[in-house]
N, C-alpha and C. Protein backbone atom coordinates (compact mmCIF):
# COMPACT_ATOMS: atom_id res chain seq x y z
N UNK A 1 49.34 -32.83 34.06
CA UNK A 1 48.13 -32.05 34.21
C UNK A 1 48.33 -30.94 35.23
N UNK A 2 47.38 -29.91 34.90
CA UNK A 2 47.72 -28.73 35.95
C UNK A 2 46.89 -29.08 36.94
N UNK A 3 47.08 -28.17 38.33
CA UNK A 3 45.88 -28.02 39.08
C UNK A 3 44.85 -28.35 38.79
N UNK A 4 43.75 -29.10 38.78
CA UNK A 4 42.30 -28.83 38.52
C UNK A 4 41.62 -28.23 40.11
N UNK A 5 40.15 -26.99 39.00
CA UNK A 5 39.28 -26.29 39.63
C UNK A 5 37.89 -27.01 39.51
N UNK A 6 37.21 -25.63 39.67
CA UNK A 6 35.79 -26.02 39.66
C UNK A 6 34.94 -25.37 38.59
N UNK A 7 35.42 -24.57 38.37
CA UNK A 7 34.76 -24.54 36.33
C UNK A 7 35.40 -23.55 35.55
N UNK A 8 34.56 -23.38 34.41
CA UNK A 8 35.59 -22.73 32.98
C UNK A 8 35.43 -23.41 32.18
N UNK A 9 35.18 -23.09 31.09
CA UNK A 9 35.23 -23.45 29.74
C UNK A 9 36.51 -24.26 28.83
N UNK A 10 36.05 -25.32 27.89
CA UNK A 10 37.06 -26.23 27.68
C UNK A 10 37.45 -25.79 26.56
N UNK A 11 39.07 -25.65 25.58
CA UNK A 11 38.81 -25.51 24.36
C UNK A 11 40.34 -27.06 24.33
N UNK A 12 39.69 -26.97 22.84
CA UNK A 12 41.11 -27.49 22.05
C UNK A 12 42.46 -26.55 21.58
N UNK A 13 43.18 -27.17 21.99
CA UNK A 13 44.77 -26.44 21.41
C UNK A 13 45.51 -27.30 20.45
N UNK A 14 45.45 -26.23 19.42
CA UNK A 14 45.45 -27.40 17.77
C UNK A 14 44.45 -27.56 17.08
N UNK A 15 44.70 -28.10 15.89
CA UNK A 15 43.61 -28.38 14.77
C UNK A 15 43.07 -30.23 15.55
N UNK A 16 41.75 -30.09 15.37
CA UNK A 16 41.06 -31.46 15.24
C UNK A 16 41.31 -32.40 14.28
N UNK A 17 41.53 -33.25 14.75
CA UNK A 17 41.23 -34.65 13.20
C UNK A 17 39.91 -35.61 13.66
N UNK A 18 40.22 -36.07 12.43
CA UNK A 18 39.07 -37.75 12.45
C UNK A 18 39.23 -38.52 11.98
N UNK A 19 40.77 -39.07 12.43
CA UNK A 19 41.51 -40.39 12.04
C UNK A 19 41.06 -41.18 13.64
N UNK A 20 40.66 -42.73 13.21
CA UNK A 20 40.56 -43.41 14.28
C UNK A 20 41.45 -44.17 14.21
N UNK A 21 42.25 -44.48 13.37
CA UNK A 21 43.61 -45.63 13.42
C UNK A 21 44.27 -45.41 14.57
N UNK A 22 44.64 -46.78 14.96
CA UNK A 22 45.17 -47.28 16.09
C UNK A 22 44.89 -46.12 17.49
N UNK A 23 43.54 -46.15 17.89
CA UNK A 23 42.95 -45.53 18.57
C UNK A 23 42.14 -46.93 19.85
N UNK A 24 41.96 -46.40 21.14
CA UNK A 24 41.02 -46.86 21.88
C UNK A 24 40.12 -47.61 21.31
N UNK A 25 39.17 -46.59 20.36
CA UNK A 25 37.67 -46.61 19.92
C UNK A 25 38.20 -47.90 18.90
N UNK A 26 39.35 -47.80 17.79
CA UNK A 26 39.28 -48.88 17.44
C UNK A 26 39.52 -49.97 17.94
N UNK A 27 40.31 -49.95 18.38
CA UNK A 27 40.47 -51.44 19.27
C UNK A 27 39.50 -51.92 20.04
N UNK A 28 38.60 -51.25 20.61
CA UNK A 28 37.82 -51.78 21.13
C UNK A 28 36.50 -52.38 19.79
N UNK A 29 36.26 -52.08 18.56
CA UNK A 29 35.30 -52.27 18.09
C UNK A 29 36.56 -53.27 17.25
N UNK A 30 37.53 -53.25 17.27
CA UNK A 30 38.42 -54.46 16.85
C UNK A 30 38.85 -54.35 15.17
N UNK A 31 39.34 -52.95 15.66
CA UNK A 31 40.12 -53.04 13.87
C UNK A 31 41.46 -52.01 14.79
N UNK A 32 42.44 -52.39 13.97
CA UNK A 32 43.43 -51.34 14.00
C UNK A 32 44.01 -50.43 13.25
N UNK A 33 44.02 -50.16 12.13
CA UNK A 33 43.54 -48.98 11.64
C UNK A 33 45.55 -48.73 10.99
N UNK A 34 45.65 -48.16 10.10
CA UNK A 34 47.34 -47.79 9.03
C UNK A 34 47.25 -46.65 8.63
N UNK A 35 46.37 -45.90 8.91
CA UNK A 35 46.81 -44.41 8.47
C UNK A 35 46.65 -43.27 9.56
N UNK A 36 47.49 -43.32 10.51
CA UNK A 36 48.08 -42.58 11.39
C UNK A 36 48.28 -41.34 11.30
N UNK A 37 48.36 -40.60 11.46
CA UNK A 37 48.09 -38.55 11.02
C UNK A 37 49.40 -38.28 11.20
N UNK A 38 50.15 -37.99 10.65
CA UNK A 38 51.64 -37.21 10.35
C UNK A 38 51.52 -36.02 11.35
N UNK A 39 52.83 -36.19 12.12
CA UNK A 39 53.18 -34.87 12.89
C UNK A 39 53.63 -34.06 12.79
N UNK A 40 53.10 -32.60 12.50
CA UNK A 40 53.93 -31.50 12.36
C UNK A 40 55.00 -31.35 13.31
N UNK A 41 55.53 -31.30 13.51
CA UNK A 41 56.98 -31.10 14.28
C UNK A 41 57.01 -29.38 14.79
N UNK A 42 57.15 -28.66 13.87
CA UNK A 42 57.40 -27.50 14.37
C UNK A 42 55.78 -26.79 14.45
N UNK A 43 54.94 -27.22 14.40
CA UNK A 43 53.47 -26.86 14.84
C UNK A 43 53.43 -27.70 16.12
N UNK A 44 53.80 -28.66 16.43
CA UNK A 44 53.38 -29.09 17.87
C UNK A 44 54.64 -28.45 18.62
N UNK A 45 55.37 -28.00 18.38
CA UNK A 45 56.58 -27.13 18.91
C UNK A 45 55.92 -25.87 19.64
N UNK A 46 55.23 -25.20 18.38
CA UNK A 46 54.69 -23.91 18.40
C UNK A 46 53.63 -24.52 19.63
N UNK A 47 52.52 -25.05 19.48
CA UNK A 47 51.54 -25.82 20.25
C UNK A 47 52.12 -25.93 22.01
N UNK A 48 53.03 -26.49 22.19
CA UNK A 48 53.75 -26.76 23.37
C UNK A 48 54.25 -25.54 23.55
N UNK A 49 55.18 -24.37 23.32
CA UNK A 49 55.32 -23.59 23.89
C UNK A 49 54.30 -22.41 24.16
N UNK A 50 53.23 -22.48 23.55
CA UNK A 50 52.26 -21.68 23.87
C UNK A 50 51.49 -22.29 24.73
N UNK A 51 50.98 -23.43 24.94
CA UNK A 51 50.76 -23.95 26.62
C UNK A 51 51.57 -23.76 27.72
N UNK A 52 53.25 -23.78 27.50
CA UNK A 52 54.02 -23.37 28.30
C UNK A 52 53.96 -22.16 28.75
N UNK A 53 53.30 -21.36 28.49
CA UNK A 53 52.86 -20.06 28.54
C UNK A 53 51.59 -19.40 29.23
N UNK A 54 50.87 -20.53 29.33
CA UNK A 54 49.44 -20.33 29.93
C UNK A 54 49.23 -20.48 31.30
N UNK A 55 50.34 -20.55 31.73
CA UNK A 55 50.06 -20.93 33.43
C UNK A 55 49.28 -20.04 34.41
N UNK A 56 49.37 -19.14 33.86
CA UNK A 56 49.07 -17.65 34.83
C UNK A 56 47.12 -17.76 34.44
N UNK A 57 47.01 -18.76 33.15
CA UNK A 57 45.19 -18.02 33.23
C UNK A 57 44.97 -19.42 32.82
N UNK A 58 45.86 -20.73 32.84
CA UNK A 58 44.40 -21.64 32.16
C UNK A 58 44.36 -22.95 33.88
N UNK A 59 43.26 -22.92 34.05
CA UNK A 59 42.53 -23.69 35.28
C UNK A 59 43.18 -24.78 35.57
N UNK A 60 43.31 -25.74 34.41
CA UNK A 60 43.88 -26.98 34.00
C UNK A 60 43.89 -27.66 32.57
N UNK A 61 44.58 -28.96 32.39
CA UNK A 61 45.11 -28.93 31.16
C UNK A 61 45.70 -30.51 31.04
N UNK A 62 45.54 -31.01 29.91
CA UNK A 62 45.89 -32.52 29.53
C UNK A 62 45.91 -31.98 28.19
N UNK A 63 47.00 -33.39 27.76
CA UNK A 63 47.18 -33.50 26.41
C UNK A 63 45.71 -34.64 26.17
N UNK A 64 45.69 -34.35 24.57
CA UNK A 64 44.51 -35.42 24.40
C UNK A 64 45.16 -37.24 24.28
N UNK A 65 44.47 -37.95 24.89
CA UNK A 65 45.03 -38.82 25.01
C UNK A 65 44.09 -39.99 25.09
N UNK A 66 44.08 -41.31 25.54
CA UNK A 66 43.24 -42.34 25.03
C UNK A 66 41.93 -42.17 25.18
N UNK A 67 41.43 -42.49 23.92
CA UNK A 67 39.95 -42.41 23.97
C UNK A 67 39.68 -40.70 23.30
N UNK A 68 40.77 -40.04 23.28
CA UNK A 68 39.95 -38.94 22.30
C UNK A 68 39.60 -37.42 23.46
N UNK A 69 39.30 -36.55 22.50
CA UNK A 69 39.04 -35.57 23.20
C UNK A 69 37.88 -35.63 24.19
N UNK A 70 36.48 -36.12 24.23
CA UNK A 70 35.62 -36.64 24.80
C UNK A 70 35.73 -37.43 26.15
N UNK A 71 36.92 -38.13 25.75
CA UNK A 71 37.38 -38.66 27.20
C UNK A 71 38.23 -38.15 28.02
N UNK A 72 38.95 -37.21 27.34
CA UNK A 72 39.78 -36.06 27.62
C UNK A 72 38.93 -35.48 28.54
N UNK A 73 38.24 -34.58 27.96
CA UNK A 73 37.03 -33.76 28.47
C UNK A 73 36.89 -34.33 29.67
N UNK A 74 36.36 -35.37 29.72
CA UNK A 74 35.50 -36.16 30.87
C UNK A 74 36.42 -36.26 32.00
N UNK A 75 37.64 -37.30 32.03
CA UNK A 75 38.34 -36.91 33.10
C UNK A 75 38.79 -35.70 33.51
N UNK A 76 38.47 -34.85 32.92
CA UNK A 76 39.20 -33.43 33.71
C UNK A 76 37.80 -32.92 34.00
N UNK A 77 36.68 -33.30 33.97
CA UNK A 77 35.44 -33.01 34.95
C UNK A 77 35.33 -33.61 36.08
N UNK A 78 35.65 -35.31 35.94
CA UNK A 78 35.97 -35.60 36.63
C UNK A 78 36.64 -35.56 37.86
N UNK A 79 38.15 -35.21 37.42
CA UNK A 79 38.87 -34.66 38.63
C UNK A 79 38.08 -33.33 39.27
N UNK A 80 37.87 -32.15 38.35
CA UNK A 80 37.05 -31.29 39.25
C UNK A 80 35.92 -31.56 39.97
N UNK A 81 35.56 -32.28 39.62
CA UNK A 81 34.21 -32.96 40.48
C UNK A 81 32.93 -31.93 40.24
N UNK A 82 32.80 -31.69 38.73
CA UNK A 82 32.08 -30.71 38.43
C UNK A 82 31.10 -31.71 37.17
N UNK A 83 30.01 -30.97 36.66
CA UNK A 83 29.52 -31.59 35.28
C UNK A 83 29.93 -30.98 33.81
N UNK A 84 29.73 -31.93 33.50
CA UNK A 84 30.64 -31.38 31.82
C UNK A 84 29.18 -30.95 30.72
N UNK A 85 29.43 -29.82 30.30
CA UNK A 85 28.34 -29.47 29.30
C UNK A 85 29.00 -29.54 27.87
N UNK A 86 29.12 -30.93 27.06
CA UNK A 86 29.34 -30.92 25.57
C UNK A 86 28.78 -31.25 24.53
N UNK A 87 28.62 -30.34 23.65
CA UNK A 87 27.60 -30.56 22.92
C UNK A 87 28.61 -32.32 21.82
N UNK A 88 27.76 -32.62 21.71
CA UNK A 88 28.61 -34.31 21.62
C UNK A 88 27.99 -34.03 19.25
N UNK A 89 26.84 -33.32 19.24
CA UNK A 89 26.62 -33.55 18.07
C UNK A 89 26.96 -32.68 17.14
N UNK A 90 27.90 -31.58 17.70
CA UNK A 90 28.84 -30.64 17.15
C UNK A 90 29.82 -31.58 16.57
N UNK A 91 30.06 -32.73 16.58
CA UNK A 91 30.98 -33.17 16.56
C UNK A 91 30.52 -34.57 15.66
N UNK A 92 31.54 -35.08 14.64
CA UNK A 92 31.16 -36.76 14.54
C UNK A 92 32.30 -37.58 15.35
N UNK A 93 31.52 -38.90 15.00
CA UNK A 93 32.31 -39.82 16.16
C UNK A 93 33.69 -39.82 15.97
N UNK A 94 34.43 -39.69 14.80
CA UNK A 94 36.07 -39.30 14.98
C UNK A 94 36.59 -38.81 15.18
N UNK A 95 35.75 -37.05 15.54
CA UNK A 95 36.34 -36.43 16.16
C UNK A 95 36.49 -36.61 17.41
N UNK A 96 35.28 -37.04 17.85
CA UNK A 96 35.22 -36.99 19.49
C UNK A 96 36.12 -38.05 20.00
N UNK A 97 36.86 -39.79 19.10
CA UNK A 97 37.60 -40.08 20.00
C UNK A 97 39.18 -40.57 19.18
N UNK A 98 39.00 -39.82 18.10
CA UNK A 98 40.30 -39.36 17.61
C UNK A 98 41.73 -38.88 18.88
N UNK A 99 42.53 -39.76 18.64
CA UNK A 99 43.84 -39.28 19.70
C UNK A 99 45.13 -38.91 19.08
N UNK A 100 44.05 -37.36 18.63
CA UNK A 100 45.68 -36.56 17.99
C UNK A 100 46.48 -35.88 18.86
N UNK A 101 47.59 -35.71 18.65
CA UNK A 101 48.37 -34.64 19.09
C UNK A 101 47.81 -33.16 19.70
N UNK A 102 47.49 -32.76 21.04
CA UNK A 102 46.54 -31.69 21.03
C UNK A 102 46.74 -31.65 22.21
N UNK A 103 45.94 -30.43 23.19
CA UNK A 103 45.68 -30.54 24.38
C UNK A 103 43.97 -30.11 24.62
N UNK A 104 43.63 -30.23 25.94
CA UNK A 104 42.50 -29.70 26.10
C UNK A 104 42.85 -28.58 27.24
N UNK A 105 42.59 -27.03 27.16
CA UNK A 105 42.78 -26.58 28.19
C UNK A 105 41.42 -26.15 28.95
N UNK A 106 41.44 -26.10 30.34
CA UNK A 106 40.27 -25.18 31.04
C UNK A 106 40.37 -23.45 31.12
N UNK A 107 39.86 -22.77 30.36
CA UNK A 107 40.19 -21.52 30.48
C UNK A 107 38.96 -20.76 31.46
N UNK A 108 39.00 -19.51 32.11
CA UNK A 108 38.21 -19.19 32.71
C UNK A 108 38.17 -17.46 31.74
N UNK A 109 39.27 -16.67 31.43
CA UNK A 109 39.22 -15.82 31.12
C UNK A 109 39.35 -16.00 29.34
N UNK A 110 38.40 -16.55 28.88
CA UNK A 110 38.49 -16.76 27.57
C UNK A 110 39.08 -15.11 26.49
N UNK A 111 38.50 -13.99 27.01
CA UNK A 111 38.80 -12.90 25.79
C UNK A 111 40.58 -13.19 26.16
N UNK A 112 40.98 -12.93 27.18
CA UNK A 112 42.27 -13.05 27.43
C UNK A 112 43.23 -14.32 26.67
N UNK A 113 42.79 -15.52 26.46
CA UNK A 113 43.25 -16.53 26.32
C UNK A 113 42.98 -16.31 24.83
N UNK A 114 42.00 -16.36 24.03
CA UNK A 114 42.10 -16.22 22.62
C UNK A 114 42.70 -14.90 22.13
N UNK A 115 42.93 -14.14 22.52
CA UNK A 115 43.32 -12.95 22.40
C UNK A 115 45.42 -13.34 22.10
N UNK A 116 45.36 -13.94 23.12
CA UNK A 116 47.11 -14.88 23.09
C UNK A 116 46.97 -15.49 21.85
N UNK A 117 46.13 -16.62 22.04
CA UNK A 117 45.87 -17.75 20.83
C UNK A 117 45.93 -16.92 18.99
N UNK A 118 45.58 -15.68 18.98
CA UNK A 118 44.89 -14.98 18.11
C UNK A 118 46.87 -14.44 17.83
N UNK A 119 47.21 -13.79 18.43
CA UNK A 119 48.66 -13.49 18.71
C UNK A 119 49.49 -14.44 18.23
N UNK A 120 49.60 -15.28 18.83
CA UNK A 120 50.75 -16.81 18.52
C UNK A 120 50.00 -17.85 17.27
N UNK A 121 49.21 -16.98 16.57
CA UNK A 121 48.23 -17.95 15.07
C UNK A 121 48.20 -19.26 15.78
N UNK A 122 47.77 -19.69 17.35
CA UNK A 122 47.43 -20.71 17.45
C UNK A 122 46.18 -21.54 17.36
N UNK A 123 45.55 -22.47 16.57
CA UNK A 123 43.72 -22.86 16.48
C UNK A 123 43.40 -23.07 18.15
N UNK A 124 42.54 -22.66 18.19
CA UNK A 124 41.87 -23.16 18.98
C UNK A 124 40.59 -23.76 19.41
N UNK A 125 39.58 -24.22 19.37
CA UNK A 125 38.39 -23.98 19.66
C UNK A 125 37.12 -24.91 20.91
N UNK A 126 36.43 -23.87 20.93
CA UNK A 126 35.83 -23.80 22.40
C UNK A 126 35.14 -25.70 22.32
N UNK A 127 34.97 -26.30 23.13
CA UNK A 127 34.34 -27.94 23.37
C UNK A 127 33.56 -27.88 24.13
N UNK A 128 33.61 -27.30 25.25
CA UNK A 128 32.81 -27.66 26.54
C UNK A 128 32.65 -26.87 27.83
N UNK A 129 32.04 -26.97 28.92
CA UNK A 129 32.02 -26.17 29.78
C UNK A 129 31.70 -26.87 30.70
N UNK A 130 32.84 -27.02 31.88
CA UNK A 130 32.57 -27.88 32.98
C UNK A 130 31.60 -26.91 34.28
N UNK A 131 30.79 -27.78 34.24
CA UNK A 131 29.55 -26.92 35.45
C UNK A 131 28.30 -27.58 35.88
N UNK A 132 28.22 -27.57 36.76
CA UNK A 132 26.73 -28.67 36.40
C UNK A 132 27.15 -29.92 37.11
N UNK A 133 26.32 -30.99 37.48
CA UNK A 133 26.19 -32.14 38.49
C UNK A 133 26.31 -33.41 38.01
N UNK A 134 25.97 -33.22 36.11
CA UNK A 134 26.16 -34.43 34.96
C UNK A 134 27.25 -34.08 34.10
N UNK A 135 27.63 -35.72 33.73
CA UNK A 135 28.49 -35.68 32.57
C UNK A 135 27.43 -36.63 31.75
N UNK A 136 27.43 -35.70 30.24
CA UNK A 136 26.29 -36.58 29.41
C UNK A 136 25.20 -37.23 29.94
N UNK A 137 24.48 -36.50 30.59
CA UNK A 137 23.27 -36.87 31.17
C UNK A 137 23.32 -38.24 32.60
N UNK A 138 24.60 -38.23 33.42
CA UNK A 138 24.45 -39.36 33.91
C UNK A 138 25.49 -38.16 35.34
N UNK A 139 24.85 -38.77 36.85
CA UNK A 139 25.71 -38.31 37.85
C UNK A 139 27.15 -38.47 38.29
N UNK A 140 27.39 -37.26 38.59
CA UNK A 140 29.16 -37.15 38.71
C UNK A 140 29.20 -38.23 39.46
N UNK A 141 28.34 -38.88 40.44
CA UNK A 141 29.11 -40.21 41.63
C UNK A 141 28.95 -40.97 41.17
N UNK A 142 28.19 -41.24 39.95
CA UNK A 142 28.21 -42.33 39.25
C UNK A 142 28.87 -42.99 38.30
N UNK A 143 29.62 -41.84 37.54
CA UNK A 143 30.18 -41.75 36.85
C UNK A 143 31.94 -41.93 37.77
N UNK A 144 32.31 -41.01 38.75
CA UNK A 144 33.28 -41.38 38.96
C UNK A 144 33.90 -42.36 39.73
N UNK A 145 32.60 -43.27 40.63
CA UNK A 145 32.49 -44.55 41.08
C UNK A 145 33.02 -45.72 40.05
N UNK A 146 32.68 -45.58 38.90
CA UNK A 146 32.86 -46.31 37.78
C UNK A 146 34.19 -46.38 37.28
N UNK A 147 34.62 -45.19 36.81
CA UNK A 147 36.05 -44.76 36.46
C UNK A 147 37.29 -44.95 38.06
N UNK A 148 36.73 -45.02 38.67
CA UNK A 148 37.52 -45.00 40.07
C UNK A 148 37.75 -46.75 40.26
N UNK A 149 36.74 -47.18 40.45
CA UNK A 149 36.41 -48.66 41.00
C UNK A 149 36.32 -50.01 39.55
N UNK A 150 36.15 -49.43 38.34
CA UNK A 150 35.41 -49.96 37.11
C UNK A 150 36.66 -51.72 37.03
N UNK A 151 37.74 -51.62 37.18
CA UNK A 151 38.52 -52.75 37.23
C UNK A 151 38.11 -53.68 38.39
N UNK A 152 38.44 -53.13 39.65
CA UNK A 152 38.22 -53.69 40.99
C UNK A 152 36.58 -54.42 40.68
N UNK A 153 35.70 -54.01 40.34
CA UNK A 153 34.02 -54.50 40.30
C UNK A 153 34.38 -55.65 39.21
N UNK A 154 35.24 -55.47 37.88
CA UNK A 154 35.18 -56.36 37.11
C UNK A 154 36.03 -58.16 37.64
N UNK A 155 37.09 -57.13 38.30
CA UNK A 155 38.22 -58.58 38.58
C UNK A 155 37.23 -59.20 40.26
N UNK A 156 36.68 -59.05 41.35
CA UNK A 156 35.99 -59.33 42.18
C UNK A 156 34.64 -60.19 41.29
């Protein structure tokens, strides 16, 4: 992960899916899931070196990873210690905790950044906007009390 700030707008890098196989979300609702999303190889190539590239304008940055873009999202509000504005019903539930191949970046100078993206035919698109005192309607200390401490409260 890069640096994290204190706000800027979130997008995806890459196309979205809404495969939940062998995902967080399934396992936790207790299925595991056989149809796994095939990896482009030379699209996540392309994908990775055009993040390799963004250092100079994007805030911060994770690949998407357990639990989906949504949770993606969230810890990198988290770390900024900012609130996350996502619209959650833009979205159905596979997308939001689908764990494809992708990143989430924080951009601040968006014409600049799609303007690249637009250049290198890379997808992108906008998710969220970290700003604000809530994530999904609930307080940043509450929220990161939870995620910080959430094992320690369970095993005590």
């Amino acid at each position: 992960n890069v640096q994290q700030t204190k706000s800027g707008s979130l997008y995806i890098v890459g196309k979205r899916h809404s495969n939940l196989s062998a995902t967080e979300f399934a396992a936790l609702h207790g299925q595991l899931g056989d149809q796994i999303e095939p990896v482009n190889l030379p699209e996540m190539i392309k994908i990775v070196d055009f993040m390799l590239n963004l250092k100079d304008i994007a805030k911060s940055a994770s690949y998407i990873q357990e639990g989906g873009m949504l949770i993606t999202a969230t810890k990198m509000a988290l770390r900024a210690e900012k609130g996350l504005q996502f619209n959650i019903e833009k979205f159905c539930t596979e997308e939001l905790f689908s764990e494809f191949l992708g990143f989430v970046v924080e951009i601040e100078n968006e014409s600049e950044f799609t303007k690249i993206a637009q250049e290198k035919n890379i997808h992108i698109e906008k998710i969220a906007t970290i700003k604000g005192t809530k994530i999904l309607g609930e307080q940043i200390s509450n929220l990161k009390n939870i995620w910080k401490n959430g094992l320690r409260k369970l095993t005590n």
